[in-house]
C-alpha atoms as a PDB file:
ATOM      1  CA  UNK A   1      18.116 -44.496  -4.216  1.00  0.00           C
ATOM      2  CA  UNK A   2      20.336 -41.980  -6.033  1.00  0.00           C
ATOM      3  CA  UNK A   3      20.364 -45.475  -8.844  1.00  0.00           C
ATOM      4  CA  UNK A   4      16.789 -45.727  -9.328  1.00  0.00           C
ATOM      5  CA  UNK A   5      15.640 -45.319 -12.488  1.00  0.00           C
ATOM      6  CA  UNK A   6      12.666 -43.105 -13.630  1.00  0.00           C
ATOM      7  CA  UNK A   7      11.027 -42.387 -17.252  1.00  0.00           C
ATOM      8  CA  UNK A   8      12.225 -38.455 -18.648  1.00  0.00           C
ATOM      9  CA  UNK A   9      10.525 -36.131 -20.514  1.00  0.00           C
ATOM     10  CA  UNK A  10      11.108 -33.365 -23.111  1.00  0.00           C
ATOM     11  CA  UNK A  11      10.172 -29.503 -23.180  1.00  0.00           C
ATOM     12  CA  UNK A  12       7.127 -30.828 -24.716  1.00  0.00           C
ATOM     13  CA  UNK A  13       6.299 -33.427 -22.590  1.00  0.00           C
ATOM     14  CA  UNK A  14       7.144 -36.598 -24.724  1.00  0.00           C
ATOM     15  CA  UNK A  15       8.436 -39.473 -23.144  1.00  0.00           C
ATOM     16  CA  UNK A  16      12.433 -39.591 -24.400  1.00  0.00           C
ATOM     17  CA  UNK A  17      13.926 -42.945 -22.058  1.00  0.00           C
ATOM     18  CA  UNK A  18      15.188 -43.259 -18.509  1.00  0.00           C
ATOM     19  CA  UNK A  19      18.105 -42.042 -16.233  1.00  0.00           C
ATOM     20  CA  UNK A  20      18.807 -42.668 -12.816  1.00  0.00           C
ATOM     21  CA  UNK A  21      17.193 -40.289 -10.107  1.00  0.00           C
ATOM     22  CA  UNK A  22      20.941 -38.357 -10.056  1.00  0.00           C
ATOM     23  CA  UNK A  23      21.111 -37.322 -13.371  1.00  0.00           C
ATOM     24  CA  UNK A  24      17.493 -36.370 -13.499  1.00  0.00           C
ATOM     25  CA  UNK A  25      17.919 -33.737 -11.154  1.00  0.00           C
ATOM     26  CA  UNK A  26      21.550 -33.137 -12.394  1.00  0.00           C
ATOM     27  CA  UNK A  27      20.361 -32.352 -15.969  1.00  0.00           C
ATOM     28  CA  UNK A  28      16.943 -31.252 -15.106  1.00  0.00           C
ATOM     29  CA  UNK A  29      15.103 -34.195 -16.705  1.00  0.00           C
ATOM     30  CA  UNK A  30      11.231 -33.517 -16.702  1.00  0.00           C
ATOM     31  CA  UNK A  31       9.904 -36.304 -14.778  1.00  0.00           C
ATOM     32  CA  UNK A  32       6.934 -37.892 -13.094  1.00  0.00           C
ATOM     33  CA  UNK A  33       5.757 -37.648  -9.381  1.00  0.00           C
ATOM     34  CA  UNK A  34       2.927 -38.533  -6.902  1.00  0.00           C
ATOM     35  CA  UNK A  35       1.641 -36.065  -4.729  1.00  0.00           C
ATOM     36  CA  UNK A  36      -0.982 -36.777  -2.098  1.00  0.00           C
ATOM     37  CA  UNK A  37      -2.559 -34.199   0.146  1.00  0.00           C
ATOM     38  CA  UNK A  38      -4.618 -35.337   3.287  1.00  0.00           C
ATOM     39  CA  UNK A  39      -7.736 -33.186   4.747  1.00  0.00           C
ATOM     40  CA  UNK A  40      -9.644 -33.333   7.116  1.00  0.00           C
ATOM     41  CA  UNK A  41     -13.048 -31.953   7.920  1.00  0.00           C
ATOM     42  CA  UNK A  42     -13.430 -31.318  12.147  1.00  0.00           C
ATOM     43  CA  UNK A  43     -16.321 -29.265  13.202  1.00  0.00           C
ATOM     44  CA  UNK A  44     -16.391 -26.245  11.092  1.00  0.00           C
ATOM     45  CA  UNK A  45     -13.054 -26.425  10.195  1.00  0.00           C
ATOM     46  CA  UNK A  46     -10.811 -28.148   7.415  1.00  0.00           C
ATOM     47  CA  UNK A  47      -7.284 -29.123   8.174  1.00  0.00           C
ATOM     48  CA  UNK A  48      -4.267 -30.173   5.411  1.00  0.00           C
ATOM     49  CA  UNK A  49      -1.964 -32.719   6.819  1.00  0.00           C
ATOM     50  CA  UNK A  50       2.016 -31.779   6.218  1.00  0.00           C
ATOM     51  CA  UNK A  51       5.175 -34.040   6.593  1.00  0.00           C
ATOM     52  CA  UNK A  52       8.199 -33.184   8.013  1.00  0.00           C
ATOM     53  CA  UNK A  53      10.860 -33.688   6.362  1.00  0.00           C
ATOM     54  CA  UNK A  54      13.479 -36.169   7.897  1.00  0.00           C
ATOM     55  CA  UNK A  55      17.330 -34.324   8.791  1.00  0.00           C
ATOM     56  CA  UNK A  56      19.156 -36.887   6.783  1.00  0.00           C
ATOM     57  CA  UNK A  57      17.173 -36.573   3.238  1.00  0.00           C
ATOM     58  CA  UNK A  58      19.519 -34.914   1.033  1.00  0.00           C
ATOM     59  CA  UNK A  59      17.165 -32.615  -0.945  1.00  0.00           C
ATOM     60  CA  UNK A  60      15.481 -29.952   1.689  1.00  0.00           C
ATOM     61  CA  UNK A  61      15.604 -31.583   5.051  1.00  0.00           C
ATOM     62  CA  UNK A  62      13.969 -30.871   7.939  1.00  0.00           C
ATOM     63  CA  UNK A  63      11.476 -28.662   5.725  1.00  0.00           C
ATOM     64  CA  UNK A  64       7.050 -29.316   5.824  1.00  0.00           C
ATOM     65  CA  UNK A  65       6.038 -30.199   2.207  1.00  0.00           C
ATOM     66  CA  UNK A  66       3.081 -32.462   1.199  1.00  0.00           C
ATOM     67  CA  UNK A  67       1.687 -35.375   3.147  1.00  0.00           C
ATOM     68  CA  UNK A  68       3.023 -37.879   0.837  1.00  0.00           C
ATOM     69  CA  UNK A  69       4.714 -38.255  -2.127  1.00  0.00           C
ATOM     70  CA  UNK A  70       7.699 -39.637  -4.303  1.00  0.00           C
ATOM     71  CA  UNK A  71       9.387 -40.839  -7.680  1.00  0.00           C
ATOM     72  CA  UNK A  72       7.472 -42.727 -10.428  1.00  0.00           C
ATOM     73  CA  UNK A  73       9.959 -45.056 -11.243  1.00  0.00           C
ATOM     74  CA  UNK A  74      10.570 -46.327 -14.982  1.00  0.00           C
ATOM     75  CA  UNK A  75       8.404 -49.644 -14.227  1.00  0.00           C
ATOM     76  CA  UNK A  76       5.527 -48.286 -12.667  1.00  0.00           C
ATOM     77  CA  UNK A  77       2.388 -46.690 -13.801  1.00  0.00           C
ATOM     78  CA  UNK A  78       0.887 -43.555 -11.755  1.00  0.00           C
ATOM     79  CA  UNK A  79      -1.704 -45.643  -9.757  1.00  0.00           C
ATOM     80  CA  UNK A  80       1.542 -47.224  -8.314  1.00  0.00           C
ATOM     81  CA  UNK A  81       2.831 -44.570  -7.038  1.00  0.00           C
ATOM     82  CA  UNK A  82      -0.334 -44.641  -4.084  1.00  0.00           C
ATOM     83  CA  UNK A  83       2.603 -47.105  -2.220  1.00  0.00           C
ATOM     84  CA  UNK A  84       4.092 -43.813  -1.030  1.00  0.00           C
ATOM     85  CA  UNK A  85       1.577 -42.834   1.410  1.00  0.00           C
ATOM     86  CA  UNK A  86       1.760 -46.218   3.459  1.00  0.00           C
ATOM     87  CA  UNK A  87       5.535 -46.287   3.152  1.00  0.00           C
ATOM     88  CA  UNK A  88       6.107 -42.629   4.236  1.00  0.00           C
ATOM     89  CA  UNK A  89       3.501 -42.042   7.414  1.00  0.00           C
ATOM     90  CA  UNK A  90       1.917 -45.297   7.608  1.00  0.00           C
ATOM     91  CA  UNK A  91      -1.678 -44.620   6.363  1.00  0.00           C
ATOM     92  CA  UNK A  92      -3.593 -47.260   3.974  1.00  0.00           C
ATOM     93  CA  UNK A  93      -5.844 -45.977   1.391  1.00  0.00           C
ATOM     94  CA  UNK A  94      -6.779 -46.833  -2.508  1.00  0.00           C
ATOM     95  CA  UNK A  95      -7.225 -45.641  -5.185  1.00  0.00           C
ATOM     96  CA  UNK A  96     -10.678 -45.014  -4.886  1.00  0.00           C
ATOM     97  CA  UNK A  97     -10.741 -43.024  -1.967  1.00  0.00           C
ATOM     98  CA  UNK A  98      -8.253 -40.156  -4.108  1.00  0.00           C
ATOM     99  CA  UNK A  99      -9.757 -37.505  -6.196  1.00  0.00           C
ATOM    100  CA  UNK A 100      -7.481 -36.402  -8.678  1.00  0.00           C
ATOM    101  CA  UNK A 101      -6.329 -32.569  -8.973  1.00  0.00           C
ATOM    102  CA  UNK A 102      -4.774 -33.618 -12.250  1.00  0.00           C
ATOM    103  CA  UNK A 103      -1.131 -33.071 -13.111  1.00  0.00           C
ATOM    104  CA  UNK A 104       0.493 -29.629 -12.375  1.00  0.00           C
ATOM    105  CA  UNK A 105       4.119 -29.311 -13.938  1.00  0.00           C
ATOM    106  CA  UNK A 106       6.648 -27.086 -12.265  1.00  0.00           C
ATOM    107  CA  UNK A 107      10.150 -26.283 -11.526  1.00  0.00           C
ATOM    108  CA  UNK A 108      12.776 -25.619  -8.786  1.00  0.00           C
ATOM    109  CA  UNK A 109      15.740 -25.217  -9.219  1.00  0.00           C
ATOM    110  CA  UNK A 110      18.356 -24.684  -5.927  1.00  0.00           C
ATOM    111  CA  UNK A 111      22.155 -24.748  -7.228  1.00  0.00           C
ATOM    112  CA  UNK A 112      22.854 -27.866  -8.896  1.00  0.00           C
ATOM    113  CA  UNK A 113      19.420 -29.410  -7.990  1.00  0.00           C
ATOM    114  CA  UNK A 114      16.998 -29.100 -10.672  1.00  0.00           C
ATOM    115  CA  UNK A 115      13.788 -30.316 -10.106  1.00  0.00           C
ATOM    116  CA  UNK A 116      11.366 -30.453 -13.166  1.00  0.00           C
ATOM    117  CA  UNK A 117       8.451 -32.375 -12.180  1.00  0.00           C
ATOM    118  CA  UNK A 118       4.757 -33.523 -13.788  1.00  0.00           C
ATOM    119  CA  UNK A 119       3.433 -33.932 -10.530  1.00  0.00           C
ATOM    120  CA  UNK A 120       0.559 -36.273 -10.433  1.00  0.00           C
ATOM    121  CA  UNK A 121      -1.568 -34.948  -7.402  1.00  0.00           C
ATOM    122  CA  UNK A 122      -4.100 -36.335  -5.846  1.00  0.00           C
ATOM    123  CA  UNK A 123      -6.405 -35.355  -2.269  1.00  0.00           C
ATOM    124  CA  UNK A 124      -7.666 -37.722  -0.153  1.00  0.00           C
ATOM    125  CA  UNK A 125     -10.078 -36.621   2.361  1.00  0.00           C
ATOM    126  CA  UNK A 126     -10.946 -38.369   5.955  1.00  0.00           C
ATOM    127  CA  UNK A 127     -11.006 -39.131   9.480  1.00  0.00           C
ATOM    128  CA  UNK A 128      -7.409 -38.747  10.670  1.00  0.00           C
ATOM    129  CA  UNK A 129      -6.103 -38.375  14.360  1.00  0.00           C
ATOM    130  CA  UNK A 130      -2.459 -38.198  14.430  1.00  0.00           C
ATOM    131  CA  UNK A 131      -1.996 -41.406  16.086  1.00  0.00           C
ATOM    132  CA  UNK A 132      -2.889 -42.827  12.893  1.00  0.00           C
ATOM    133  CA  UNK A 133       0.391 -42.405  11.415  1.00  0.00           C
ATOM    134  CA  UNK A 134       3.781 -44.596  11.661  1.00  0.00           C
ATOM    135  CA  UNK A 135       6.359 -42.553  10.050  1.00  0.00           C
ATOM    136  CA  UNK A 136       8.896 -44.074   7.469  1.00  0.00           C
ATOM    137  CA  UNK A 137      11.786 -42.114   9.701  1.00  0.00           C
ATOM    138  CA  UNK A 138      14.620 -42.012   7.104  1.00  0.00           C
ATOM    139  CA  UNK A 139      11.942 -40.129   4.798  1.00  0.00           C
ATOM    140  CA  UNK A 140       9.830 -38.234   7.588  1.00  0.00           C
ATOM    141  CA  UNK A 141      10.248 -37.154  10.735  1.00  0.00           C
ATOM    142  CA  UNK A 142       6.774 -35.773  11.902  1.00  0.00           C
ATOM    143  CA  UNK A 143       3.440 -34.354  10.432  1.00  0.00           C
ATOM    144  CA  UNK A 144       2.136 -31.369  11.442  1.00  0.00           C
ATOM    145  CA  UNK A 145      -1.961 -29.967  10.301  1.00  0.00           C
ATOM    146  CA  UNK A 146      -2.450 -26.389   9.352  1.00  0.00           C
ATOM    147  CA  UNK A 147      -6.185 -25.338   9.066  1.00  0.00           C
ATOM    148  CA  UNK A 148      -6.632 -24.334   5.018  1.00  0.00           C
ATOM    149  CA  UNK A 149      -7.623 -20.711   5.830  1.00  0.00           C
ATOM    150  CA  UNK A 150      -4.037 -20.181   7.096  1.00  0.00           C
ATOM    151  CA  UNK A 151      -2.336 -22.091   4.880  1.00  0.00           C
ATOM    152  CA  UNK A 152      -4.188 -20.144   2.069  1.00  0.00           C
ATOM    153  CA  UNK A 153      -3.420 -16.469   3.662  1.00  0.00           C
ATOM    154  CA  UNK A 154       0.489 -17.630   4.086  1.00  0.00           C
ATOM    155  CA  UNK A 155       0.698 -18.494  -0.115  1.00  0.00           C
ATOM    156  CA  UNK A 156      -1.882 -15.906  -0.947  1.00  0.00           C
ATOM    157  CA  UNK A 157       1.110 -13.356   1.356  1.00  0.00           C
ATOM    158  CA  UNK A 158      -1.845 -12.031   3.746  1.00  0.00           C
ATOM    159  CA  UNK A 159       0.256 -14.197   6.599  1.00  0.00           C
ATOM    160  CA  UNK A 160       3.560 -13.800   7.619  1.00  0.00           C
ATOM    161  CA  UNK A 161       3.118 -16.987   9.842  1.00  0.00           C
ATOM    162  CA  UNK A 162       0.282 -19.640  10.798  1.00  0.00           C
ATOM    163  CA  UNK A 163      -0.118 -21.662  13.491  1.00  0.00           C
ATOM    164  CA  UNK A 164       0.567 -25.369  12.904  1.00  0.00           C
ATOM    165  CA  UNK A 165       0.518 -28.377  15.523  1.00  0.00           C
ATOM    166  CA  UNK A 166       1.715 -32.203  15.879  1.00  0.00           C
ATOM    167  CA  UNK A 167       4.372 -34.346  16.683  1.00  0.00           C
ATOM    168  CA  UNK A 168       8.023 -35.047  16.442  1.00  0.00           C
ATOM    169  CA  UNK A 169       9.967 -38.024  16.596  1.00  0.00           C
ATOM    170  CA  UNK A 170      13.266 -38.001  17.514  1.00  0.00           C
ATOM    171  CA  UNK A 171      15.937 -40.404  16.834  1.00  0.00           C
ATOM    172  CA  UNK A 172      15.188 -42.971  19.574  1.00  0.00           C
ATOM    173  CA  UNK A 173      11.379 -43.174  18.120  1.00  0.00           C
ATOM    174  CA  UNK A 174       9.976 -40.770  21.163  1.00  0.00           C
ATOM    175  CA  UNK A 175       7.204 -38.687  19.907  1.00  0.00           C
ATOM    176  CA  UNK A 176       6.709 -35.074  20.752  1.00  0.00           C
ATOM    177  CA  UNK A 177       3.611 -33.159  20.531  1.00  0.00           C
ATOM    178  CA  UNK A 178       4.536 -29.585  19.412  1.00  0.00           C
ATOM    179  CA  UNK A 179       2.719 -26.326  18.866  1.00  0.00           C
ATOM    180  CA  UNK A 180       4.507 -23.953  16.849  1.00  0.00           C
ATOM    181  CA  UNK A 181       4.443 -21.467  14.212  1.00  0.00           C
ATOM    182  CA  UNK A 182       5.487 -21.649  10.871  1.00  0.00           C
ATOM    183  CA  UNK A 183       6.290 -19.279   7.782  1.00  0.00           C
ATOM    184  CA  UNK A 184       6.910 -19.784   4.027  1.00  0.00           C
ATOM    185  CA  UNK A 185      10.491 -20.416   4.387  1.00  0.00           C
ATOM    186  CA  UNK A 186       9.411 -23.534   6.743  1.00  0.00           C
ATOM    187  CA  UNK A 187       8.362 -24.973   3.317  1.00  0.00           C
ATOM    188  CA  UNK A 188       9.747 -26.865   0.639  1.00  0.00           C
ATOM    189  CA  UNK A 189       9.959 -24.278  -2.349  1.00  0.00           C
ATOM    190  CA  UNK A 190       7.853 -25.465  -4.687  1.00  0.00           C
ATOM    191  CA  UNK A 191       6.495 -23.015  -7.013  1.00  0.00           C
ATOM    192  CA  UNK A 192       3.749 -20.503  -5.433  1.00  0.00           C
ATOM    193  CA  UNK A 193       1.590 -20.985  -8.056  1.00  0.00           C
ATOM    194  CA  UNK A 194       1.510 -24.867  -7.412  1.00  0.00           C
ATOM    195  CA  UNK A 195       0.547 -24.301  -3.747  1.00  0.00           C
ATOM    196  CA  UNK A 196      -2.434 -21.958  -5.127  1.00  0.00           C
ATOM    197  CA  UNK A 197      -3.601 -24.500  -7.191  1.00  0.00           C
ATOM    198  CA  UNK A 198      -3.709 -27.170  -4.540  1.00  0.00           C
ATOM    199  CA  UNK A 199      -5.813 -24.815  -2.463  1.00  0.00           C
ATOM    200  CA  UNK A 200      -8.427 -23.830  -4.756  1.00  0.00           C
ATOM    201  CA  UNK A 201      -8.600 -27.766  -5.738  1.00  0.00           C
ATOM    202  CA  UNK A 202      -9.108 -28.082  -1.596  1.00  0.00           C
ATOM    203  CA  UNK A 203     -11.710 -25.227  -1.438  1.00  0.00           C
ATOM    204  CA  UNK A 204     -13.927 -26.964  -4.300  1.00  0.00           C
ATOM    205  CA  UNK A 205     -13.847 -30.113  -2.584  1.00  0.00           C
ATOM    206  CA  UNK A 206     -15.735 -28.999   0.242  1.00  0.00           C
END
């Protein structure tokens, strides 16, 4: 994976060749991602779908981040990077059925990791009961649903912690329903002002 090569970008966004996914976060290449947020709509109440992140992934394990996402590699165009969401938990959509947030650039860096990213992000709203999903388990290893007015008042810093529930799966593929809550640092760190822009992009939808 750390081999796969993805298209780099200068300061200014212009396209300047490839490197592998090492050196991209090694050098702090600016480089394209797809980002994919599921909602859903349940009585009087809208939910945002998180993934957990699996122990063994090498860049913030066992953290929640966004319901599915990944590299653009050099050879594919944005549309192709829709492939993540059945890989990672197992849920077929198109293209159609996205609505685009546009692209919101941002970085994080964490010692040696730099992550510069034009994240291509996308919401897809629907019907979605957590047996729905078949998690990719080297990737993910559960989702979890926050409702959006917590997950706003956590970013907005109104909320220490929110309530979030779902499932588990451990290593022998058991699944574990869990209630629990969770705070910021429960989070991969991407920038606040990203998360804040996802959420007023949420609140519009509906």
């Amino acid at each position: 994976m750390e081999s796969e090569l993805i298209k780099i970008f200068d300061e200014d966004r212009n396209p300047i060749g490839v490197a592998t996914r090492e050196e991209v976060h090694k050098n702090g290449y600016w480089h394209e991602t797809f980002h994919c947020w599921l909602i859903q709509q349940e009585k009087d109440q809208l939910y945002v779908y998180l993934q957990l992140r699996s122990p063994v992934k090498k860049d913030y394990p066992t953290l929640l981040d966004i319901t599915a996402a990944g590299h653009i590699l050099s050879h594919e165009t944005v549309e192709d990077g829709i492939r993540e969401i059945k890989e990672e938990i197992g849920i077929d959509v198109n293209m159609e059925e996205l609505i685009s947030v546009g692209v919101i650039d941002y970085s994080v860096i964490k010692g040696e990791f730099i992550d510069k990213e034009l994240a291509h992000v996308y919401l897809c709203k629907g019907e979605f009961g957590f047996k729905d999903f078949t998690i990719q388990r080297e990737e993910v290893s559960g989702i979890y649903r926050v409702t959006i007015d917590d997950f706003e008042q956590l970013w907005l810093g109104n909320l220490n912690e929110v309530p979030a529930i779902g499932f588990e799966e451990s290593g022998l593929g058991e699944r574990m329903s869990i209630d629990k809550s969770v705070t910021k640092a429960d989070f991969v760190p991407h920038e606040k002002s990203y998360y804040e822009k996802v959420i007023r992009s949420i609140r519009k939808l509906v």
